[in-house]
C-alpha atoms as a PDB file:
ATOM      1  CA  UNK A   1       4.195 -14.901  -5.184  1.00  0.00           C
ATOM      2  CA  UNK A   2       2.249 -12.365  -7.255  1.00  0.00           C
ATOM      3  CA  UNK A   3      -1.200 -13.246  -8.296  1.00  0.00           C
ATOM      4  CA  UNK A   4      -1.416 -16.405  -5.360  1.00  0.00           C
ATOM      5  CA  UNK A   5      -1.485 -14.254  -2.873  1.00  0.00           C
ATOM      6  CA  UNK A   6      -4.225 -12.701  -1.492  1.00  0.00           C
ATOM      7  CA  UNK A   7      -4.557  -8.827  -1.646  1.00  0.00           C
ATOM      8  CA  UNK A   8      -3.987  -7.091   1.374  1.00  0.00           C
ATOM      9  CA  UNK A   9      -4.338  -3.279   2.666  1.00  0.00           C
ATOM     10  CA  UNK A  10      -1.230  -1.121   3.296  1.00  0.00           C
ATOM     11  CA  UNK A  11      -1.779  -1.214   6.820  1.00  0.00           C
ATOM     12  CA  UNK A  12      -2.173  -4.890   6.453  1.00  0.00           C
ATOM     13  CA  UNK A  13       1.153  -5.564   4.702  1.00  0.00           C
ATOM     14  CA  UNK A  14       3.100  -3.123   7.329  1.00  0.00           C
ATOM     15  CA  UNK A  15       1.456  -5.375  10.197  1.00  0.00           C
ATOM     16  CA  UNK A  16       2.400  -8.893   8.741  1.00  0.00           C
ATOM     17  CA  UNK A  17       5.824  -8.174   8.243  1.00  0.00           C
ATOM     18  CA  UNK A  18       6.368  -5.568  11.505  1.00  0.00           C
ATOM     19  CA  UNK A  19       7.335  -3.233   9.149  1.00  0.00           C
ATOM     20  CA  UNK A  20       7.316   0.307  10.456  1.00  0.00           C
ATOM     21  CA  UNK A  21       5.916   3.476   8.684  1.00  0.00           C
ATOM     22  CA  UNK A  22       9.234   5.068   8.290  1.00  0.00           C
ATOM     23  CA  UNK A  23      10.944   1.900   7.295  1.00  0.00           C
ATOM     24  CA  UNK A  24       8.317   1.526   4.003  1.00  0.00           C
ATOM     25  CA  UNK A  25       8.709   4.869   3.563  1.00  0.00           C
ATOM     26  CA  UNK A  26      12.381   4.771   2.852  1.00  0.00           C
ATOM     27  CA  UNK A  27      11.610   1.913   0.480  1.00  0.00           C
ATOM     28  CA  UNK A  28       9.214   3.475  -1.526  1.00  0.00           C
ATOM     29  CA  UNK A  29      11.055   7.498  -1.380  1.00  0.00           C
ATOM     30  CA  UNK A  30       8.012   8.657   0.353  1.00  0.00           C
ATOM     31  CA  UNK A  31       7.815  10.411   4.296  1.00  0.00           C
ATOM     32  CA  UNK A  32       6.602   8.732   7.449  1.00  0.00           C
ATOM     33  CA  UNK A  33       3.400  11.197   6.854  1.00  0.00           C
ATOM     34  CA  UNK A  34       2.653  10.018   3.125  1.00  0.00           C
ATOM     35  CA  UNK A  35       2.565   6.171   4.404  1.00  0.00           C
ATOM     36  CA  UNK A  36       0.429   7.318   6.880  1.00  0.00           C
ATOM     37  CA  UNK A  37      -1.860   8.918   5.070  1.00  0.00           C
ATOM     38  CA  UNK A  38      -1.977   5.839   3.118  1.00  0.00           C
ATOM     39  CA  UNK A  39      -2.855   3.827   5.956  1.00  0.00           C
ATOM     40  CA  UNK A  40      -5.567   6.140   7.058  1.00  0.00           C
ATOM     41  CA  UNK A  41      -7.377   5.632   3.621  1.00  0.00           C
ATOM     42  CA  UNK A  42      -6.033   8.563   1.229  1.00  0.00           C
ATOM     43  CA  UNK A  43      -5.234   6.859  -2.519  1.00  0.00           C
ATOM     44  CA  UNK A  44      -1.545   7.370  -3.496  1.00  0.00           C
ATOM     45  CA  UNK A  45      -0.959   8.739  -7.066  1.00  0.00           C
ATOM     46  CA  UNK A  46      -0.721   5.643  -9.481  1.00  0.00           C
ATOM     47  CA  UNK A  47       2.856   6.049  -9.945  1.00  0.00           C
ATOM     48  CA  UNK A  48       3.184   5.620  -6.142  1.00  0.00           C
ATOM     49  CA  UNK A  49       0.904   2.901  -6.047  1.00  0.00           C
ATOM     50  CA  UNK A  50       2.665   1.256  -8.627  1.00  0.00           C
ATOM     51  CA  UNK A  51       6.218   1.920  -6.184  1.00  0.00           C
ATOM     52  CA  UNK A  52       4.037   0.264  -3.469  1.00  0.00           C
ATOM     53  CA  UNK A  53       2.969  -2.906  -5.502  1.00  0.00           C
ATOM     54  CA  UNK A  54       6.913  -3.443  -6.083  1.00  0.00           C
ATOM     55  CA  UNK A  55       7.897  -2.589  -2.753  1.00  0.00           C
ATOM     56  CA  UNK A  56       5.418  -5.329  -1.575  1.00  0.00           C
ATOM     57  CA  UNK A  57       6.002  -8.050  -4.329  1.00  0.00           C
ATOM     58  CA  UNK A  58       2.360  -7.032  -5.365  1.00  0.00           C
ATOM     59  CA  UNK A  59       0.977  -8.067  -2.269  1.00  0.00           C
ATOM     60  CA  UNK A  60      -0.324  -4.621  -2.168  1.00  0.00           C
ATOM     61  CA  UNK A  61      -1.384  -4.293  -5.821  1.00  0.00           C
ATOM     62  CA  UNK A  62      -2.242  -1.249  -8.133  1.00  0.00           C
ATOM     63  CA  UNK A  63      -5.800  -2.360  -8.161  1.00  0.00           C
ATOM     64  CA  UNK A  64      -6.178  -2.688  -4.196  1.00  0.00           C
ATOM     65  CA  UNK A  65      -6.419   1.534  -4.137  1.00  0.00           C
ATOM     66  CA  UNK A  66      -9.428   1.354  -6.789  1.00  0.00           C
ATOM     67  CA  UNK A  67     -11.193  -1.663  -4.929  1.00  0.00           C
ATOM     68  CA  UNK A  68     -11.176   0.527  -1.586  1.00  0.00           C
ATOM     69  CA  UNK A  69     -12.156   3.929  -3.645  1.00  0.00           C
ATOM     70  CA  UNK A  70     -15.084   1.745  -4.671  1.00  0.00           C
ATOM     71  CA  UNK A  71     -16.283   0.416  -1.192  1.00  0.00           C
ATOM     72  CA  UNK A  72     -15.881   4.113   0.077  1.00  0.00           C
ATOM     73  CA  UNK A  73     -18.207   5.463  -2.468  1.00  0.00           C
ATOM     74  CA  UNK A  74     -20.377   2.585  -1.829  1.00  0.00           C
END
């Protein structure tokens, strides 16, 4: 998959594959909270981000957390 697919939010991913909060979370070795936090718009360190982007076969990439920093601060 990788680079074909398009990029997609957190929240996004979790919806498309009725994945639930707590489930990612135990993928990834984060809490419930963290993913939500995610979801809500907070950027994850880059070493999470990077444990999200492998989680999510890079459907969620590295670079989506930068892209939305940069439309906030738009």
């Amino acid at each position: 998959m990788g680079m074909m697919c398009a990029m997609m939010t957190l929240t996004q991913y979790l919806e498309a594959k009725k994945i639930t909060q707590a489930e990612f979370a135990g993928r990834i070795g984060a809490t419930q909270g963290t993913v939500s936090k995610l979801c809500a718009g907070r950027n994850p360190s880059w070493r999470l981000a990077a444990r999200i982007a492998r989680a999510t076969d890079n459907e969620v990439p590295v670079t989506i957390w930068a892209q939305l920093a940069e439309d906030d601060a738009a």
